[in-house]
Protein backbone atom coordinates (compact mmCIF):
# COMPACT_ATOMS: atom_id res chain seq x y z
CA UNK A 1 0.00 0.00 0.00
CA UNK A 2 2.40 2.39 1.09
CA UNK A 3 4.61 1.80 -2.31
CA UNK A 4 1.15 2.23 -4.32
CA UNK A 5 0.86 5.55 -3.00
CA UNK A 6 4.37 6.53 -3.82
CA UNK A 7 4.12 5.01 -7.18
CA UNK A 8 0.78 6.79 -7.69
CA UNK A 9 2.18 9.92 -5.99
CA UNK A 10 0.70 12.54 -9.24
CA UNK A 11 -2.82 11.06 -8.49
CA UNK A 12 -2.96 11.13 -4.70
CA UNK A 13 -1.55 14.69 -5.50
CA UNK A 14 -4.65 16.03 -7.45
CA UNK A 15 -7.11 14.54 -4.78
CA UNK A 16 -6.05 16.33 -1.19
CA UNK A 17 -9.28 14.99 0.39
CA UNK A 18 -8.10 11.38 -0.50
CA UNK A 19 -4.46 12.55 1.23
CA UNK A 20 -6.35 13.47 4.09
CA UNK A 21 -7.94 9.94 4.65
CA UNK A 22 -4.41 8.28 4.16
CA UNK A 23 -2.88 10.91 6.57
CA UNK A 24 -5.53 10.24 9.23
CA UNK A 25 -5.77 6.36 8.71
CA UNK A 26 -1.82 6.33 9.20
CA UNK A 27 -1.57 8.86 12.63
CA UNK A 28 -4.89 6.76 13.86
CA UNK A 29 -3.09 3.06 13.07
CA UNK A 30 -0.08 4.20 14.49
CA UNK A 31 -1.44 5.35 18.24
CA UNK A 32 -3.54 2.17 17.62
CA UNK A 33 -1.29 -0.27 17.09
CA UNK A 34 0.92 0.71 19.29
CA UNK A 35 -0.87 1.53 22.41
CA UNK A 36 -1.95 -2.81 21.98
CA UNK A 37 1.98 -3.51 21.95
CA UNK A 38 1.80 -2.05 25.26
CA UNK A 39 0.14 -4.89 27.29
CA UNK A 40 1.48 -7.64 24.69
CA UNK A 41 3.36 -10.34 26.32
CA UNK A 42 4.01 -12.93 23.44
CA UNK A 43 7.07 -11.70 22.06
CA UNK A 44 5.81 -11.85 18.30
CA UNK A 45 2.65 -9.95 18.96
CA UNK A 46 4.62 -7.31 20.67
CA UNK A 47 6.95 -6.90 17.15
CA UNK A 48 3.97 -7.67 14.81
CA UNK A 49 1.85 -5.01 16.94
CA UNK A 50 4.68 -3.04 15.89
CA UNK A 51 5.17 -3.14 12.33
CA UNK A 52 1.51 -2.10 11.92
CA UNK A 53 2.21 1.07 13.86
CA UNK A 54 5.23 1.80 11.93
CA UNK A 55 3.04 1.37 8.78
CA UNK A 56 0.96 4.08 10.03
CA UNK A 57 3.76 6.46 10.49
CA UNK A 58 4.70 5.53 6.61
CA UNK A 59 0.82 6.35 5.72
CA UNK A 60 0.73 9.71 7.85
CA UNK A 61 4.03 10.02 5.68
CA UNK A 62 2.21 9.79 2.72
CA UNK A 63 -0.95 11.74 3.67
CA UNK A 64 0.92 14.82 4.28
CA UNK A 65 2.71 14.59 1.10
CA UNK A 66 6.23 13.53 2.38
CA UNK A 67 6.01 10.53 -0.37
CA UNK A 68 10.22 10.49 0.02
CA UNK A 69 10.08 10.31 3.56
CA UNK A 70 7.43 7.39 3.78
CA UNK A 71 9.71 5.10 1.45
CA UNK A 72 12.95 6.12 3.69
CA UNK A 73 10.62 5.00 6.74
CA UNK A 74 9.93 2.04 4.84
CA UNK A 75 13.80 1.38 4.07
CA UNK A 76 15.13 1.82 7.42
CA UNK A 77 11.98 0.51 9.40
CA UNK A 78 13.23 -3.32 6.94
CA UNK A 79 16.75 -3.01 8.82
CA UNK A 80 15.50 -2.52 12.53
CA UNK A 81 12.21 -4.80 12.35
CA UNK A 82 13.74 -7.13 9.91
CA UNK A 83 16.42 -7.49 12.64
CA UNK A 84 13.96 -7.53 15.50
CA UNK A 85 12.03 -10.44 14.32
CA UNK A 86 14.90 -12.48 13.28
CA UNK A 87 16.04 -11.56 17.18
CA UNK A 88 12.84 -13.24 18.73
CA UNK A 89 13.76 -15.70 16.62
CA UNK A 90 16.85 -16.16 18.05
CA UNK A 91 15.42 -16.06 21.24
CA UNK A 92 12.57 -18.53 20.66
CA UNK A 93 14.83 -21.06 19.31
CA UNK A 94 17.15 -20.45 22.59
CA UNK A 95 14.10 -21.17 24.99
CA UNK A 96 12.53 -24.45 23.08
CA UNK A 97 10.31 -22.72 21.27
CA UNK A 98 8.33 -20.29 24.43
CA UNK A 99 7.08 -17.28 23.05
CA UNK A 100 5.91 -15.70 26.22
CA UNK A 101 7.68 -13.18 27.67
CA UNK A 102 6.94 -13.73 31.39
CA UNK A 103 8.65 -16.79 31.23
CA UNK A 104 12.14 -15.39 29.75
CA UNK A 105 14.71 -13.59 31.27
CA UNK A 106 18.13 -13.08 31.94
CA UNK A 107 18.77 -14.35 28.34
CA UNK A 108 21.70 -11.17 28.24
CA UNK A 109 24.50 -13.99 29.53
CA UNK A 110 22.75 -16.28 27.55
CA UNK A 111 22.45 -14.52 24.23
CA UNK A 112 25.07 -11.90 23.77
CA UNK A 113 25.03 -11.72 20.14
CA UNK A 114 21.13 -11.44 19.80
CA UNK A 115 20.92 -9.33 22.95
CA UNK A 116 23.12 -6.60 21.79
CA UNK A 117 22.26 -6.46 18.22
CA UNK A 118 18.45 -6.63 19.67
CA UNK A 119 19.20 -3.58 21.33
CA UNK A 120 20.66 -1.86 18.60
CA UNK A 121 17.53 -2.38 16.36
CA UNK A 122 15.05 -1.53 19.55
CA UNK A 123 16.71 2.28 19.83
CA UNK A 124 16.70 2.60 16.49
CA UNK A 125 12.93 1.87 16.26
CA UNK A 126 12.77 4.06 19.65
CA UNK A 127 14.10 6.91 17.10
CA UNK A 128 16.87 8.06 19.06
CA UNK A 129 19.79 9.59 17.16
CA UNK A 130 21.98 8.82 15.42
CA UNK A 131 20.40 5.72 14.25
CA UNK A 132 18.29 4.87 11.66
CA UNK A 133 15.21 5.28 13.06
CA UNK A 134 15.81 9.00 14.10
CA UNK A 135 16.06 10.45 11.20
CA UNK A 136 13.16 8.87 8.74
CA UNK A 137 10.29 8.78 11.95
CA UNK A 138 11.59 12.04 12.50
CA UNK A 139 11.06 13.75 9.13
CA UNK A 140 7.64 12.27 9.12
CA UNK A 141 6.79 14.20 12.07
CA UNK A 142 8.61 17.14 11.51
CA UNK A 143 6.62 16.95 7.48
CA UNK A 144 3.04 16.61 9.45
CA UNK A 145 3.95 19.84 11.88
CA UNK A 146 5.42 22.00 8.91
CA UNK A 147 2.21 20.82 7.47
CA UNK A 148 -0.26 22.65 10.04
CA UNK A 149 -1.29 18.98 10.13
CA UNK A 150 -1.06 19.40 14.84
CA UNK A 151 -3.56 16.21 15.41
CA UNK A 152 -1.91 13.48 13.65
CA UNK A 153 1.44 15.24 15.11
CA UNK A 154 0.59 14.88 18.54
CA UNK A 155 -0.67 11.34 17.66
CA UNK A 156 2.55 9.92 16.01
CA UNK A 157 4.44 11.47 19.00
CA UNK A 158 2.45 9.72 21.19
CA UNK A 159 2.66 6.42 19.19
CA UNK A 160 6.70 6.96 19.09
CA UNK A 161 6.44 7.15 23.01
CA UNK A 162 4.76 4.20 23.06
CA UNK A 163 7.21 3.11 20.52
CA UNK A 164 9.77 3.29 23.14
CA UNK A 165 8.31 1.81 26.47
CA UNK A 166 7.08 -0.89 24.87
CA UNK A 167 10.52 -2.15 22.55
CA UNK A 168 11.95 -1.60 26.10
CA UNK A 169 9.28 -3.41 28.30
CA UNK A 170 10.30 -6.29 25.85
CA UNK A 171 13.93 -6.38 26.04
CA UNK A 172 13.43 -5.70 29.94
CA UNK A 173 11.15 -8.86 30.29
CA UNK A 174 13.53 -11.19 27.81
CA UNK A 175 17.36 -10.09 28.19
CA UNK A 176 17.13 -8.45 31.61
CA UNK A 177 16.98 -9.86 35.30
CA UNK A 178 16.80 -13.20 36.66
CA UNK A 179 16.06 -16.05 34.24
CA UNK A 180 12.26 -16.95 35.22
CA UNK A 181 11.91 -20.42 32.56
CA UNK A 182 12.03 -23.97 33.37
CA UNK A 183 14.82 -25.62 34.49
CA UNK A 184 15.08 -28.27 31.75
CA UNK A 185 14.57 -25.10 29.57
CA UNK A 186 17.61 -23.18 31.05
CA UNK A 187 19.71 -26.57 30.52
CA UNK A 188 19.40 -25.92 26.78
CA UNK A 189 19.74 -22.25 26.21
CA UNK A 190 22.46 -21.06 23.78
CA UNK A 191 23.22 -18.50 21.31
CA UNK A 192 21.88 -19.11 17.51
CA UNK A 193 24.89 -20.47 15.22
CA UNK A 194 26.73 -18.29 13.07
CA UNK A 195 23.98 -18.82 10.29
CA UNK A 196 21.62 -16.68 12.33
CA UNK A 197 23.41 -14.13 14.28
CA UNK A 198 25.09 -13.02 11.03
CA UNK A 199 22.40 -11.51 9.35
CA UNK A 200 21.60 -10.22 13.10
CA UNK A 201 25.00 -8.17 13.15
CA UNK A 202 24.31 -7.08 9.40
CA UNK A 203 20.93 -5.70 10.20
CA UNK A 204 22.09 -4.07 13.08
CA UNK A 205 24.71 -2.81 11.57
CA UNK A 206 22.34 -0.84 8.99
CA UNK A 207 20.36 -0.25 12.12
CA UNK A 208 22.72 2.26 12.47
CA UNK A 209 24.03 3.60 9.21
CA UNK A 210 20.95 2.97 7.41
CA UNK A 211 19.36 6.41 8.33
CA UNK A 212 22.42 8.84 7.22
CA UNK A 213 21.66 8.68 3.27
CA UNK A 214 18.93 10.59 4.43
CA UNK A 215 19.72 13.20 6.57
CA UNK A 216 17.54 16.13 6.61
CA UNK A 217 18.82 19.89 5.62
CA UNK A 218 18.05 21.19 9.16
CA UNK A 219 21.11 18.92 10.52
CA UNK A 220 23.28 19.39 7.97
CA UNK A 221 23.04 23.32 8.78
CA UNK A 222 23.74 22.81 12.33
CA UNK A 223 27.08 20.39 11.71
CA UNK A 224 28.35 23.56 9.68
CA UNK A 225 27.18 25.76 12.04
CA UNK A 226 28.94 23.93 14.88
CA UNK A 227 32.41 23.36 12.82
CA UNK A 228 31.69 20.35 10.98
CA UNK A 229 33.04 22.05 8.01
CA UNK A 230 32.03 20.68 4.78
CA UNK A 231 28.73 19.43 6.48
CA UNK A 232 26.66 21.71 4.49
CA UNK A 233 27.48 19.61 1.37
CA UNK A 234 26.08 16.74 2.59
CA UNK A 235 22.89 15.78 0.77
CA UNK A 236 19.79 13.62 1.35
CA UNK A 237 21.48 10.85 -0.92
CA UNK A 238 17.95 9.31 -1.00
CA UNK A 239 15.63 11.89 -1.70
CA UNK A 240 17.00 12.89 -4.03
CA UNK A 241 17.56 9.55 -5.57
CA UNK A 242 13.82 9.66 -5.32
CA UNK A 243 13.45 13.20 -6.93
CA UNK A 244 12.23 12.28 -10.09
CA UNK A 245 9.83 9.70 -9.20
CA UNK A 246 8.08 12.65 -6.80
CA UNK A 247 8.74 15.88 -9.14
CA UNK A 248 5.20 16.20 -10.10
CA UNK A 249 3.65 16.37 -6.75
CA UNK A 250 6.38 18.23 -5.34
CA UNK A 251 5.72 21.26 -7.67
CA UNK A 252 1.70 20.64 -7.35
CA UNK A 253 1.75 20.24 -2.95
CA UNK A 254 2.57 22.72 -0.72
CA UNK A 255 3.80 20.90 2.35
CA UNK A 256 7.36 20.71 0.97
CA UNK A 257 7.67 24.40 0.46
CA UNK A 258 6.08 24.75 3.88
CA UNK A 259 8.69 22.24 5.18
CA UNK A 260 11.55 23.94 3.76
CA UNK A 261 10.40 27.40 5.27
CA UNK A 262 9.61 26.51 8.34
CA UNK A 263 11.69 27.70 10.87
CA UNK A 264 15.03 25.67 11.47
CA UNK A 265 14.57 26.13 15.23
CA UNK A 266 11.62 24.58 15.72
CA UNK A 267 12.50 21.37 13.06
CA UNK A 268 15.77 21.48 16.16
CA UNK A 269 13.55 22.37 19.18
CA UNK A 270 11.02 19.09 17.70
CA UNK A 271 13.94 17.22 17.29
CA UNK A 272 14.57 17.34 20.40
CA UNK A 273 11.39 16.85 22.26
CA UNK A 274 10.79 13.65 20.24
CA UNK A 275 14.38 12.38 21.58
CA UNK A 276 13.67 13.25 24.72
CA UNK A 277 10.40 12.27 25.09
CA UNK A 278 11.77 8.78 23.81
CA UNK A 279 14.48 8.72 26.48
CA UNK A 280 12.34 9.21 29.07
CA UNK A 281 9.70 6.30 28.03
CA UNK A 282 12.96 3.94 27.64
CA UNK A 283 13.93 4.84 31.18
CA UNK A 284 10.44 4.74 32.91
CA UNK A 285 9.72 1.12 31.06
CA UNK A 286 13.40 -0.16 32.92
CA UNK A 287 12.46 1.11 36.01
CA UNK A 288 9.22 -0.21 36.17
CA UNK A 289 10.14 -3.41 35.14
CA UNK A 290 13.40 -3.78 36.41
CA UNK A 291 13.13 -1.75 39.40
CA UNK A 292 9.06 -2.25 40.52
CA UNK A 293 8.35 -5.18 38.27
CA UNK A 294 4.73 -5.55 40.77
CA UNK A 295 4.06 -1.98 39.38
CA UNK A 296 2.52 -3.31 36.00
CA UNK A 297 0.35 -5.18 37.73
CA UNK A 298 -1.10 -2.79 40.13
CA UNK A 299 -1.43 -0.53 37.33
CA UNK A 300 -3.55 -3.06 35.15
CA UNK A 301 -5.90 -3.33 38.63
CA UNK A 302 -6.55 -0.16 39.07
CA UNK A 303 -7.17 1.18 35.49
CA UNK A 304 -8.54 -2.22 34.69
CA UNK A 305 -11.02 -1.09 31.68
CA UNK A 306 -8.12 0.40 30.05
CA UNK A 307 -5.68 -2.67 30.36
CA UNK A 308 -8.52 -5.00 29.15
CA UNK A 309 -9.43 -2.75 26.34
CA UNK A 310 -5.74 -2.50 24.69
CA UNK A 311 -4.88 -6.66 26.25
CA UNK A 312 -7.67 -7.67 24.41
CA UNK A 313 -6.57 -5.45 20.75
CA UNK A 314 -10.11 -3.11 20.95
CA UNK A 315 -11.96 -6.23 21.40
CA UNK A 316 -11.74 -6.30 17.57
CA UNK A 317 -11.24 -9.80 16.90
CA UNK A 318 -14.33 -10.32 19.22
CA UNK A 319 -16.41 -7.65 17.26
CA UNK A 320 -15.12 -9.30 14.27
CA UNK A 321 -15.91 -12.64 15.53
CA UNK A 322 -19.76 -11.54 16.82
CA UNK A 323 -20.54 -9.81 13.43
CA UNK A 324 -18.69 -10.76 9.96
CA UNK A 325 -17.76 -14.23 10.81
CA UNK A 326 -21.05 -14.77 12.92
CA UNK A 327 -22.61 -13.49 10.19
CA UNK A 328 -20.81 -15.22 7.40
CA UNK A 329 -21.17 -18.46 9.32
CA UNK A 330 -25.02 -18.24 9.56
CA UNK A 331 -25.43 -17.10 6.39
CA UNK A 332 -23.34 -19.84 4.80
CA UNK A 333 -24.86 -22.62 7.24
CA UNK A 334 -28.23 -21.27 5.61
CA UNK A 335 -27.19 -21.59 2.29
CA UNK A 336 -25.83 -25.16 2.94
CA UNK A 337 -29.19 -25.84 4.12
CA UNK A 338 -31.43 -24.13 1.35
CA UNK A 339 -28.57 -25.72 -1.22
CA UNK A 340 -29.19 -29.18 0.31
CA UNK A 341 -33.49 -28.85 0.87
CA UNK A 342 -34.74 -26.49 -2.00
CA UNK A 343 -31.66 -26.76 -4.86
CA UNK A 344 -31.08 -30.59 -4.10
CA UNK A 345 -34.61 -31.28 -3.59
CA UNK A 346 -35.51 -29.61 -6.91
CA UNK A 347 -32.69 -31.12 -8.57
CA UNK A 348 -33.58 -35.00 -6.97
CA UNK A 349 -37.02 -34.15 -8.13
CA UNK A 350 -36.46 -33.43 -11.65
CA UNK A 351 -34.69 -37.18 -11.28
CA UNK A 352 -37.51 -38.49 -10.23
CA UNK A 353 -40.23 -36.86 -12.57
CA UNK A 354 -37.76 -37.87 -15.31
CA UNK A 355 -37.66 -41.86 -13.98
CA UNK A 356 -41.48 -41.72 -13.67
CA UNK A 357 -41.80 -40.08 -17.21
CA UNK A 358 -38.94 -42.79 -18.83
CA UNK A 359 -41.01 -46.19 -16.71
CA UNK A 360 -44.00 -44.71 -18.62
CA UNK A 361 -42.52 -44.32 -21.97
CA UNK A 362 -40.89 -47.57 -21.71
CA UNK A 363 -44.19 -48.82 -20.69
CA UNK A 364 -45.93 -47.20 -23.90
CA UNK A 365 -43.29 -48.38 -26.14
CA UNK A 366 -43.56 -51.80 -24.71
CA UNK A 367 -47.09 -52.09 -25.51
CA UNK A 368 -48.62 -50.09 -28.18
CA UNK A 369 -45.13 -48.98 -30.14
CA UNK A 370 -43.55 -52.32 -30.05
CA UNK A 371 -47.33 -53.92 -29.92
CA UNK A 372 -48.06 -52.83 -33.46
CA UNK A 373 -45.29 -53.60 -34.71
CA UNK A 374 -45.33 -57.18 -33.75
CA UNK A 375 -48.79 -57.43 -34.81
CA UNK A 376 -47.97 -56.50 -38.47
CA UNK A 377 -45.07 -58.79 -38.13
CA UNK A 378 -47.44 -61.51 -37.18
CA UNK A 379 -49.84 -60.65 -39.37
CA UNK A 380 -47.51 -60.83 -41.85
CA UNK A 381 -46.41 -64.57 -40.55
CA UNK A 382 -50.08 -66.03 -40.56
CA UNK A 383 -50.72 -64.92 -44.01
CA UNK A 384 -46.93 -66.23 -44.73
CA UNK A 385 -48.03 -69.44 -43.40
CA UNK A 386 -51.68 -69.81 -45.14
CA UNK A 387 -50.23 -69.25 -47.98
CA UNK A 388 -47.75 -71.54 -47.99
CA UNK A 389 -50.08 -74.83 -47.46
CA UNK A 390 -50.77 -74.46 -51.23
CA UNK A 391 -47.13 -75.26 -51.70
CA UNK A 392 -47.73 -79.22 -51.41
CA UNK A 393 -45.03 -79.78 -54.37
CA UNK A 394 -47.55 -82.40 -55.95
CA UNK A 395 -47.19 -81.48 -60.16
CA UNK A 396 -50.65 -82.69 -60.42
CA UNK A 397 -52.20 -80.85 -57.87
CA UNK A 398 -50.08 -77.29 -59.65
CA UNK A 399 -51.90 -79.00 -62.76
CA UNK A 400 -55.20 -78.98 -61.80
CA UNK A 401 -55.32 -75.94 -59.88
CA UNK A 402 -54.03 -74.53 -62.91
CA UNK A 403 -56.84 -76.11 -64.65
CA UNK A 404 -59.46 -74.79 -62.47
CA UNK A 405 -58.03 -70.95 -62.53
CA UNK A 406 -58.73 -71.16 -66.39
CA UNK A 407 -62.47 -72.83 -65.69
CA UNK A 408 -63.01 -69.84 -63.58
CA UNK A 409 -61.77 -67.01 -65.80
CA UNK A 410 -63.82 -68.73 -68.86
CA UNK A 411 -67.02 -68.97 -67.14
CA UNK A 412 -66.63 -65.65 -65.72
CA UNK A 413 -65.78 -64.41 -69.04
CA UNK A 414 -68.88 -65.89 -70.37
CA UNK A 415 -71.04 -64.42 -67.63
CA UNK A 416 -69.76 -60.99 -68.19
CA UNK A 417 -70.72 -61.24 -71.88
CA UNK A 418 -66.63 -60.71 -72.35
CA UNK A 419 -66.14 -63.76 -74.61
């Protein structure tokens, strides 16, 4: 979807209202999303919570015209997540297959390769600089500011909050304190072979780099302006790889010229409240779970409608369940039946009309058809048969029958008067 839009960027460009539905379907799926990874404790669900609210951020991307910025969001968000999931992994194949993360732990002595290049990937997806993550999630939110665009703003900051606590909640629960599985599990954990923490330690790797053939003007002013001579000739390598594909809607939407006039202050000041913001959800998730680990807990008690409403995902595979499938099911249980009573009935009824009709036929043909035929056959036989008693093969008897046919024609001759 997200390459679609790109792709399609002249269209989308000519129809703002359409934008506008992308832009708010993105900021809404990314507080959504990740506000479930929150109370997530199966490892997977917490990363594929994830990736949906990171595919809002590249849709708010696109909605406020940023089509560049979306696709470097979608580049760097592969490195981190595609490094991420190949982590848990790691880490499932290390505890015997357990996916739950209240039964980890400790897994840091354990798992050294996948622990640190886990962490890479979870501050780059936390957006903290200078990693990868910083600078695409960044743009997008500096792009929907500069855009006058404040709601879905202050909802992809919240979402990268949430970003943060909850990447860290995970890594607290799996890598950090005492070990909490089984003891014939903890027999048998061990790091991944080479075959998987490679690509681990390449992905992480890019985790890192991946972001800086991107970096936005505003930074490369303030190197130069802070003695990084030479800075100011650094370019965004990948927009403007990009340029072409986006030239139309860049000359046709305003939110890049309002992006590039917007005050460099506030793109720093932003910057910096994002970071920040992000630092301080990574610390309060260790310390609550590291330091008060009974503080979850007491916080799902007392704000227990809350904690059931995002545990549970909105309730939306239950209000899925109770209507489309429910519905679906009934309705195809329904047609099963009126397929098997009225269609098969009909159909089994035709059978039998036409077996009725064929016994009849048969019985018809039997009768009369076949009847008078064999009566003209028979017919045919008995006259066959009287007529062949004059066939004696006596010469005398041919002689005088002979003899009498000419008697008869002369005396009827006579009696006509003929002769």
């Amino acid at each position: 979807g997200v390459y679609m839009i790109g792709r399609m960027n002249f269209l989308y460009t000519l129809a703002p209202d359409a934008l506008t539905v992308v832009m708010w379907v993105g900021a809404l799926t990314a507080i959504f999303a990740a506000t479930i990874g929150l109370a997530q404790n199966d490892i997977k669900k917490v990363l594929a919570y994830s990736t949906v609210s990171q595919l809002g951020y590249m849709f708010l991307a696109m909605g406020v015209g940023a089509y560049a910025v979306g696709i470097f969001h979608l580049m760097t968000h592969a490195f981190f997540k595609a490094c991420l999931f190949l982590g848990s992994g790691s880490v499932i194949h290390a505890m015997s297959g357990e996916q739950d993360m209240r039964r980890m732990g400790g897994l840091k002595a354990y798992l050294p390769i996948t622990y640190w290049t886990f962490l890479i990937a979870s501050v780059a997806i936390a957006g903290i600089f200078p990693f990868a993550g910083f600078f695409s999630k960044d743009e997008i939110l500096w792009r929907s500011y500069s855009g006058h665009h404040y709601g879905p703003w202050i909802l992809g900051l919240v979402a990268a909050v949430c970003t943060a606590f909850y990447m860290f909640r995970l890594i607290s629960l799996t890598f950090y304190g005492s070990c909490r599985a089984d003891e014939k599990v903890k027999h048998h954990i061990h790091e991944s072979p080479w075959t998987m923490t490679v690509p681990l330690i390449v992905l992480a790797f890019l985790s890192v780099v991946g972001g800086f053939v991107g970096i936005p003007h505003a930074l490369t002013v303030a190197a130069e302006k802070i003695g990084i001579h030479g800075a100011d000739g650094a370019t965004n390598l990948f927009g403007q790889w990009l340029a072409p594909v986006f030239a139309a809607a860049h000359h046709a939407a305003p939110h890049g010229a309002e992006a590039a006039h917007a005050s460099l202050a506030t793109e720093y000041l932003l910057m910096v409240v994002s970071v920040a913001l992000a630092l301080v959800s990574i610390a309060a998730a260790l310390f609550v779970y590291l330091r008060r680990p009974d503080l979850p807990a007491t916080i799902a008690r007392r704000f227990r409608l809350a904690y059931d409403l995002v545990y549970h995902k909105y309730y939306v595979d239950e209000i899925y369940e109770a209507t489309v499938i429910r519905f679906t099911m009934n309705l195809m249980r329904f047609l099963g039946r009126f397929d098997l009573v009225v269609i098969d009935g009909i159909v089994n009824g035709c059978a039998a009309l036409v077996r009725v009709v064929s016994r009849i036929g048969g019985w018809l043909d039997l009768r009369f058809v076949d009847g008078l035929v064999n009566l003209v056959a028979d017919l045919a036989m008995a006259v066959g048969r009287r007529l062949r008693l004059i066939q004696t093969g006596s010469v005398q008897i041919y002689l005088y029958t002979v003899l009498g046919g000419m008697v008869a024609i002369l005396i009827i001759g006579i009696a006509s008067g003929s002769i």
